[in-house]
N, C-alpha and C. Protein backbone atom coordinates (compact mmCIF):
# COMPACT_ATOMS: atom_id res chain seq x y z
N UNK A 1 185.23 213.30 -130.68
CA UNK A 1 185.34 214.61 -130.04
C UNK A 1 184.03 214.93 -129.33
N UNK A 2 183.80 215.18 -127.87
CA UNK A 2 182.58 215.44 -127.47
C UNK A 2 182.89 217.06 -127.39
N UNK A 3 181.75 217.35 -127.50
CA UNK A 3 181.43 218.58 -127.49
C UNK A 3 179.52 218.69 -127.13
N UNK A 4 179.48 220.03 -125.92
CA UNK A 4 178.34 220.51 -125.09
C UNK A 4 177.81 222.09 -126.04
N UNK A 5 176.96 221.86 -126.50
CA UNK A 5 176.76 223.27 -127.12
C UNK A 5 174.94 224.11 -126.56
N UNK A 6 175.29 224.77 -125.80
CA UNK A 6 174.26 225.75 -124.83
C UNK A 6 173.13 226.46 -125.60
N UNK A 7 172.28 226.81 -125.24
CA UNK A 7 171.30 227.50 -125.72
C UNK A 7 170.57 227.73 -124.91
N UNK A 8 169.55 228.92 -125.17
CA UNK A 8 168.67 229.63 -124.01
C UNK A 8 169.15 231.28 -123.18
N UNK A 9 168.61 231.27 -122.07
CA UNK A 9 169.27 232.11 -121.22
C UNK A 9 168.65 233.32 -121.44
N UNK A 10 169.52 235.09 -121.18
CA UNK A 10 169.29 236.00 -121.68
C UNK A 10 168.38 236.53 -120.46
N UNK A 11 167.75 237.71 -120.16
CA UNK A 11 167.70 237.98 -119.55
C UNK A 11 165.65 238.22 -118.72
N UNK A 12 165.65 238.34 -118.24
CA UNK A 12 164.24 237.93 -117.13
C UNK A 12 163.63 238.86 -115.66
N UNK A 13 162.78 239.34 -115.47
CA UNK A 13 162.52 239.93 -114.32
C UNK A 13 162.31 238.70 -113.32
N UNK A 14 162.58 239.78 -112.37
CA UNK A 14 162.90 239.02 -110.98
C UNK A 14 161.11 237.62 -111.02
N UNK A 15 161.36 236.68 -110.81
CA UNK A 15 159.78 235.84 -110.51
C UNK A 15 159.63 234.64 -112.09
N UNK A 16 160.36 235.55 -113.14
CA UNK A 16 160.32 234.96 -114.28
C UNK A 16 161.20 233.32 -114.39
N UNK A 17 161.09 232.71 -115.19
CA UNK A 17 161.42 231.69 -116.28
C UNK A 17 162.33 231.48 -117.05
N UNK A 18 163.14 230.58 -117.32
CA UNK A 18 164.12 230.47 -118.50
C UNK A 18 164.58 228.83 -118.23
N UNK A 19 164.55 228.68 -119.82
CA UNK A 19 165.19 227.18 -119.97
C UNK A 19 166.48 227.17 -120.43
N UNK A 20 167.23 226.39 -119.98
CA UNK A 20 168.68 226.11 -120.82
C UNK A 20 168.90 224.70 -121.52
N UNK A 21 169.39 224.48 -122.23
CA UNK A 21 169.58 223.51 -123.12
C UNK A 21 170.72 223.22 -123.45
N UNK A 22 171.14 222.07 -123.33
CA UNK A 22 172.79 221.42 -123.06
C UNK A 22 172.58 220.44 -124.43
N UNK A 23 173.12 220.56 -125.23
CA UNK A 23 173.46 219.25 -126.75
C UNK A 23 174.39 218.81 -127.08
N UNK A 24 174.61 217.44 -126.59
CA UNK A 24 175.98 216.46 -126.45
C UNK A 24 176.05 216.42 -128.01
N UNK A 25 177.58 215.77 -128.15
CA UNK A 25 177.97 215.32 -129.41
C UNK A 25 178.85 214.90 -129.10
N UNK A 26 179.20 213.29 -129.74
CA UNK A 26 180.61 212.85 -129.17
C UNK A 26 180.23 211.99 -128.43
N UNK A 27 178.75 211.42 -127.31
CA UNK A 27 178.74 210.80 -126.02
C UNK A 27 177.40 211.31 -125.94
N UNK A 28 176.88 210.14 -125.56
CA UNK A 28 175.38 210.25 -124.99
C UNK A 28 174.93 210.68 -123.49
N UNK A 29 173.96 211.67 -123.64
CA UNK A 29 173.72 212.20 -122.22
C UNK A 29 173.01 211.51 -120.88
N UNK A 30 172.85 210.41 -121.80
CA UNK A 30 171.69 209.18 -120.91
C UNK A 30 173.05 207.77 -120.19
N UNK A 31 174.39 207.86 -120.68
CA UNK A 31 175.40 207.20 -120.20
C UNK A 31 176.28 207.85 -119.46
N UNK A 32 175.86 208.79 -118.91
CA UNK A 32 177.27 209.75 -118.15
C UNK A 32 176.43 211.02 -117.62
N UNK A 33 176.99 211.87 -116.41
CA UNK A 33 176.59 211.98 -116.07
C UNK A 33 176.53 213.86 -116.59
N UNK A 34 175.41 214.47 -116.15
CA UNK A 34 175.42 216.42 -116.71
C UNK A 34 175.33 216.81 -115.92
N UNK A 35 176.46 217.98 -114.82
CA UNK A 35 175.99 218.88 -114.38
C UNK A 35 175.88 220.19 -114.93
N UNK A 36 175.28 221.36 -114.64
CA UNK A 36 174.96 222.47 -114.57
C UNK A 36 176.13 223.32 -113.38
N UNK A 37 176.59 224.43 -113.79
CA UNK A 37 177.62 224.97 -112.91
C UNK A 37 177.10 226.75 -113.30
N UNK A 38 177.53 227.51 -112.43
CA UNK A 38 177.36 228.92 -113.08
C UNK A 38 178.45 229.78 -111.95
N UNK A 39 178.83 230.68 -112.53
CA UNK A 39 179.43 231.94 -112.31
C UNK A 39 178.90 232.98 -112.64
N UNK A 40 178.62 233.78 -110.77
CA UNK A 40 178.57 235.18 -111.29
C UNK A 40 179.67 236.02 -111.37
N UNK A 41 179.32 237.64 -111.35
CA UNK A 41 180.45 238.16 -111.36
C UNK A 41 181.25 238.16 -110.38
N UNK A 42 182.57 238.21 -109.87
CA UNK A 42 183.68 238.23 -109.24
C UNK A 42 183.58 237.28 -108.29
N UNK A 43 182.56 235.79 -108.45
CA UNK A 43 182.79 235.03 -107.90
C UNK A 43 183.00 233.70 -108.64
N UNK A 44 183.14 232.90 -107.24
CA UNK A 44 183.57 231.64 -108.10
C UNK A 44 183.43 230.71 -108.62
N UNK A 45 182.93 229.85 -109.32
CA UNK A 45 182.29 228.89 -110.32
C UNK A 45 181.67 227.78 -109.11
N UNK A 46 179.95 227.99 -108.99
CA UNK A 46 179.37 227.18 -108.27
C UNK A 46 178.37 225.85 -109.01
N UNK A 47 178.60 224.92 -108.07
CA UNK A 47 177.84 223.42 -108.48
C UNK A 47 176.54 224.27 -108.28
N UNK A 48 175.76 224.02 -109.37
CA UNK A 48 174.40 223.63 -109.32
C UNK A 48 173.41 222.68 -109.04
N UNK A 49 173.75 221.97 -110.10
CA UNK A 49 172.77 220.29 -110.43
C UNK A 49 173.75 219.91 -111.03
N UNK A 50 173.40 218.22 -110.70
CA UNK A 50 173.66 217.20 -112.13
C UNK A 50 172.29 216.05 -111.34
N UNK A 51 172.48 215.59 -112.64
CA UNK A 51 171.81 214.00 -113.39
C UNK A 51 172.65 213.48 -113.84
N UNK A 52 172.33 212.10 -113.30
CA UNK A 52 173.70 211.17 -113.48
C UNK A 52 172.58 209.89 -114.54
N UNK A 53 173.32 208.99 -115.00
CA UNK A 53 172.67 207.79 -115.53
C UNK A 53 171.73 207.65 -115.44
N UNK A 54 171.61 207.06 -114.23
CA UNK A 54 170.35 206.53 -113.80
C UNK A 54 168.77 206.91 -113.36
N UNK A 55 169.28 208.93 -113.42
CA UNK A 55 167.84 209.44 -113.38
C UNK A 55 167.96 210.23 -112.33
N UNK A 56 168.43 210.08 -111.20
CA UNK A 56 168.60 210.63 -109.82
C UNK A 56 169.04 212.02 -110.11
N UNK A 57 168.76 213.01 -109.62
CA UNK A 57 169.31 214.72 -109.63
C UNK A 57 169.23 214.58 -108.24
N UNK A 58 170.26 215.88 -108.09
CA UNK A 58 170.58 216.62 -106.82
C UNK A 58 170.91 218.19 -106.83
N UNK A 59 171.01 218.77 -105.89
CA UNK A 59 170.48 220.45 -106.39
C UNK A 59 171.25 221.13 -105.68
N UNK A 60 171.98 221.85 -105.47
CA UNK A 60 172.55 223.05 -104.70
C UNK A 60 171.02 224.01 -103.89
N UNK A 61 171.40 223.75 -102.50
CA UNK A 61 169.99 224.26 -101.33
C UNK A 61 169.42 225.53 -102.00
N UNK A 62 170.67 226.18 -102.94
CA UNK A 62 170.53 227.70 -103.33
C UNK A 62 169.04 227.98 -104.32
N UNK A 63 169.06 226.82 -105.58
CA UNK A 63 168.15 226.44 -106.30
C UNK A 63 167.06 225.05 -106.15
N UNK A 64 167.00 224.44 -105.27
CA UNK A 64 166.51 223.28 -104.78
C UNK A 64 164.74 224.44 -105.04
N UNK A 65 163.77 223.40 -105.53
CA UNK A 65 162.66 223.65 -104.86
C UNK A 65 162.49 224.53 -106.22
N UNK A 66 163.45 225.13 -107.10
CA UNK A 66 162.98 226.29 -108.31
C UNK A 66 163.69 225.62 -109.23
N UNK A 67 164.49 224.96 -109.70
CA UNK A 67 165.16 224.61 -110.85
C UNK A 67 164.93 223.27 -110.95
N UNK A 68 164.83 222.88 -112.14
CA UNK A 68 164.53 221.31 -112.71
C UNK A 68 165.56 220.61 -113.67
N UNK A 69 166.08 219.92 -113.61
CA UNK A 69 167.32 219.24 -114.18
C UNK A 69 166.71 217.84 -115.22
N UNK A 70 166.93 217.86 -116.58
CA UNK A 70 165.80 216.86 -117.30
C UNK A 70 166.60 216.39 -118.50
N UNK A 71 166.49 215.26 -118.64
CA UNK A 71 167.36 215.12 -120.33
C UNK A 71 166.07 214.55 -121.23
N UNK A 72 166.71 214.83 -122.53
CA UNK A 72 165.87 213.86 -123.64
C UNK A 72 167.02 212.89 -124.60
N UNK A 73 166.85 211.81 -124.12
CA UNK A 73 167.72 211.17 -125.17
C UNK A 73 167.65 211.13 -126.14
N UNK A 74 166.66 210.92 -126.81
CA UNK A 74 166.28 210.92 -128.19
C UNK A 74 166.98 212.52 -129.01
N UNK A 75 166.81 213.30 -128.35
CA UNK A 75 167.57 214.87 -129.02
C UNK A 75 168.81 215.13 -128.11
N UNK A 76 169.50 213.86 -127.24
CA UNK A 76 170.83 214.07 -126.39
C UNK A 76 170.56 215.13 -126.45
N UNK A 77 169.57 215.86 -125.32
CA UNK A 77 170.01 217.29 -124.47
C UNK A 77 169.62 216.84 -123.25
N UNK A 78 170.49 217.84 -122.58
CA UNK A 78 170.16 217.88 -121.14
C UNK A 78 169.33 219.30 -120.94
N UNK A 79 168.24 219.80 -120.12
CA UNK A 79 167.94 220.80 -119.77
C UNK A 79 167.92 221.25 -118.34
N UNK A 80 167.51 222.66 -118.30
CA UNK A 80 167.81 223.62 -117.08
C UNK A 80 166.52 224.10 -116.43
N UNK A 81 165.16 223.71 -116.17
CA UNK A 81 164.24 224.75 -116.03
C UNK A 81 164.39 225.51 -115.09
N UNK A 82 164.69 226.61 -114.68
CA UNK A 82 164.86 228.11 -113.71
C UNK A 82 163.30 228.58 -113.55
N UNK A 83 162.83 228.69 -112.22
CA UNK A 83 161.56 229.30 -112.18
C UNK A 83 161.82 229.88 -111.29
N UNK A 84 160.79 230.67 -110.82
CA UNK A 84 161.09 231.66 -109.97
C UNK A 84 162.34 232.34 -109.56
N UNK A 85 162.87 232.71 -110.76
CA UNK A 85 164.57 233.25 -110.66
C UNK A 85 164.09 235.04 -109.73
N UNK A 86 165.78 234.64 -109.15
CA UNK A 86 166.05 236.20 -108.63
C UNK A 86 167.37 236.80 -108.99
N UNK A 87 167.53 237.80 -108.72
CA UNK A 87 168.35 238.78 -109.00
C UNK A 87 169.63 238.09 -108.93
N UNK A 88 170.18 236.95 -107.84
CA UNK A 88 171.03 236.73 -107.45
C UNK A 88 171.24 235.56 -108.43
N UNK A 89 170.33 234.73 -108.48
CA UNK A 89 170.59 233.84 -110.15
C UNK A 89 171.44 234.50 -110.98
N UNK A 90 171.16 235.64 -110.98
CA UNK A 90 172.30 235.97 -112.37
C UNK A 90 173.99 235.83 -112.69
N UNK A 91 174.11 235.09 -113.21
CA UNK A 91 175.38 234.64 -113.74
C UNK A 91 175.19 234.18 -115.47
N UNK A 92 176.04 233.54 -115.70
CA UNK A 92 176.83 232.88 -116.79
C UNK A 92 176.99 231.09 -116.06
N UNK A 93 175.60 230.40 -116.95
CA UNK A 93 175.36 228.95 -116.09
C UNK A 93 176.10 228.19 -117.53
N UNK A 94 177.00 227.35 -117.28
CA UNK A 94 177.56 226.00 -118.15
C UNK A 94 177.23 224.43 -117.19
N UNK A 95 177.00 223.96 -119.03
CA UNK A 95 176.77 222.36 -118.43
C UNK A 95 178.22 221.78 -118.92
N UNK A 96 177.85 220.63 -117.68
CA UNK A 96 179.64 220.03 -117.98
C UNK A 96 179.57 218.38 -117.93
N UNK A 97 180.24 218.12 -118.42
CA UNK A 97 180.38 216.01 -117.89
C UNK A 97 181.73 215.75 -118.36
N UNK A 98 181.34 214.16 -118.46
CA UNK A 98 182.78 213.42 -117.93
C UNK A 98 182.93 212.39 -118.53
N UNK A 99 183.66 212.49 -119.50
CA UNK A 99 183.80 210.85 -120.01
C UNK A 99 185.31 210.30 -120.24
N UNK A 100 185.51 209.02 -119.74
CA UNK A 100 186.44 208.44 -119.69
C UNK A 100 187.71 209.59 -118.54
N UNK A 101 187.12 210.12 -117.93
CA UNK A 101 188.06 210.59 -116.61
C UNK A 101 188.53 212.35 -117.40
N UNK A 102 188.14 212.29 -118.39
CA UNK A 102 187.82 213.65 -118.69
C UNK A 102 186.71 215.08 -118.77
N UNK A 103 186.90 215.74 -118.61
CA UNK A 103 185.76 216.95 -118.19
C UNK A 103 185.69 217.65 -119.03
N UNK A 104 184.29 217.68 -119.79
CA UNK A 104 184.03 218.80 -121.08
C UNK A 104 182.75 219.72 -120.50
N UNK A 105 182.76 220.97 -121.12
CA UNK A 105 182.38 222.18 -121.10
C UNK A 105 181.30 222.39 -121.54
N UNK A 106 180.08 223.11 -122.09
CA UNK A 106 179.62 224.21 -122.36
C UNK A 106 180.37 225.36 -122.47
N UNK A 107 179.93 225.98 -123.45
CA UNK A 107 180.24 227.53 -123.94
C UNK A 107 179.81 228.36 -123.14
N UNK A 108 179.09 228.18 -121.99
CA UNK A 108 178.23 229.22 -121.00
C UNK A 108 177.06 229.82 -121.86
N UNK A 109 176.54 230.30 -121.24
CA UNK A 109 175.39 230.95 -121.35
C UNK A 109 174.89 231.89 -120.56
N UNK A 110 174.17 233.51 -120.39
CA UNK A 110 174.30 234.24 -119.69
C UNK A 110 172.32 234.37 -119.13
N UNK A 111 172.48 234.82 -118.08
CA UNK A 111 171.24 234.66 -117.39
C UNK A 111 171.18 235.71 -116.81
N UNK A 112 170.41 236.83 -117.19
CA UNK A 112 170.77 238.04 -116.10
C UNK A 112 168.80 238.44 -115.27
N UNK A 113 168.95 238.29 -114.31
CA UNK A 113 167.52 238.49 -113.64
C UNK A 113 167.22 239.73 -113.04
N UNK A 114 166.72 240.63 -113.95
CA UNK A 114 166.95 242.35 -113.12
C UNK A 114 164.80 242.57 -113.92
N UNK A 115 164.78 243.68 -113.54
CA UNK A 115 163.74 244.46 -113.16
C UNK A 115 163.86 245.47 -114.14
């Protein structure tokens, strides 16, 4: 049974910091690949990042340049670093992957960036 279980988040002024933390079970995070996805309110569930196998990340232009995408195998997590967050960051960010042609979840996690 794989299962993604979230941690982190919560809330931050505009310029601030936050890590998220993705913990496989079931499937190793260093053989497949993690993205990061988030929803804000009344919109619709956007790609962020992933890291695939081999090390390579790629970023949505939105967060490119402020967010860092990182695993540790040894503690199978994947992480999120958010820097310089703004207001518009704020959503509800889940990590997700894929094994054997199936797609598992994160529980979400909430990120709210206000003042």
């Amino acid at each position: 049974q794989v299962r993604l279980v979230q941690s982190g988040g919560g809330l931050v002024q505009p310029g601030g910091s936050l890590r998220l933390s993705c913990t496989a079970s079931g499937t190793l995070v260093s053989t497949n690949y993690v993205a990061w996805y988030r929803q804000a309110p009344n919109k619709e569930r956007e790609w962020v990042t992933t890291l695939v196998s081999g090390g390579a990340s790629a970023y949505s232009d939105s967060v490119k340049g402020r967010f860092a995408i990182s695993r540790d195998n040894a503690e199978n997590t994947v992480y999120l670093d958010m820097n310089s967050l703004k207001p518009e960051d704020t959503a509800v960010y889940y990590c997700q992957t894929e094994v054997r042609g199936t797609k598992f979840w994160g529980q979400g996690t909430q990120v709210t960036v206000s003042s």
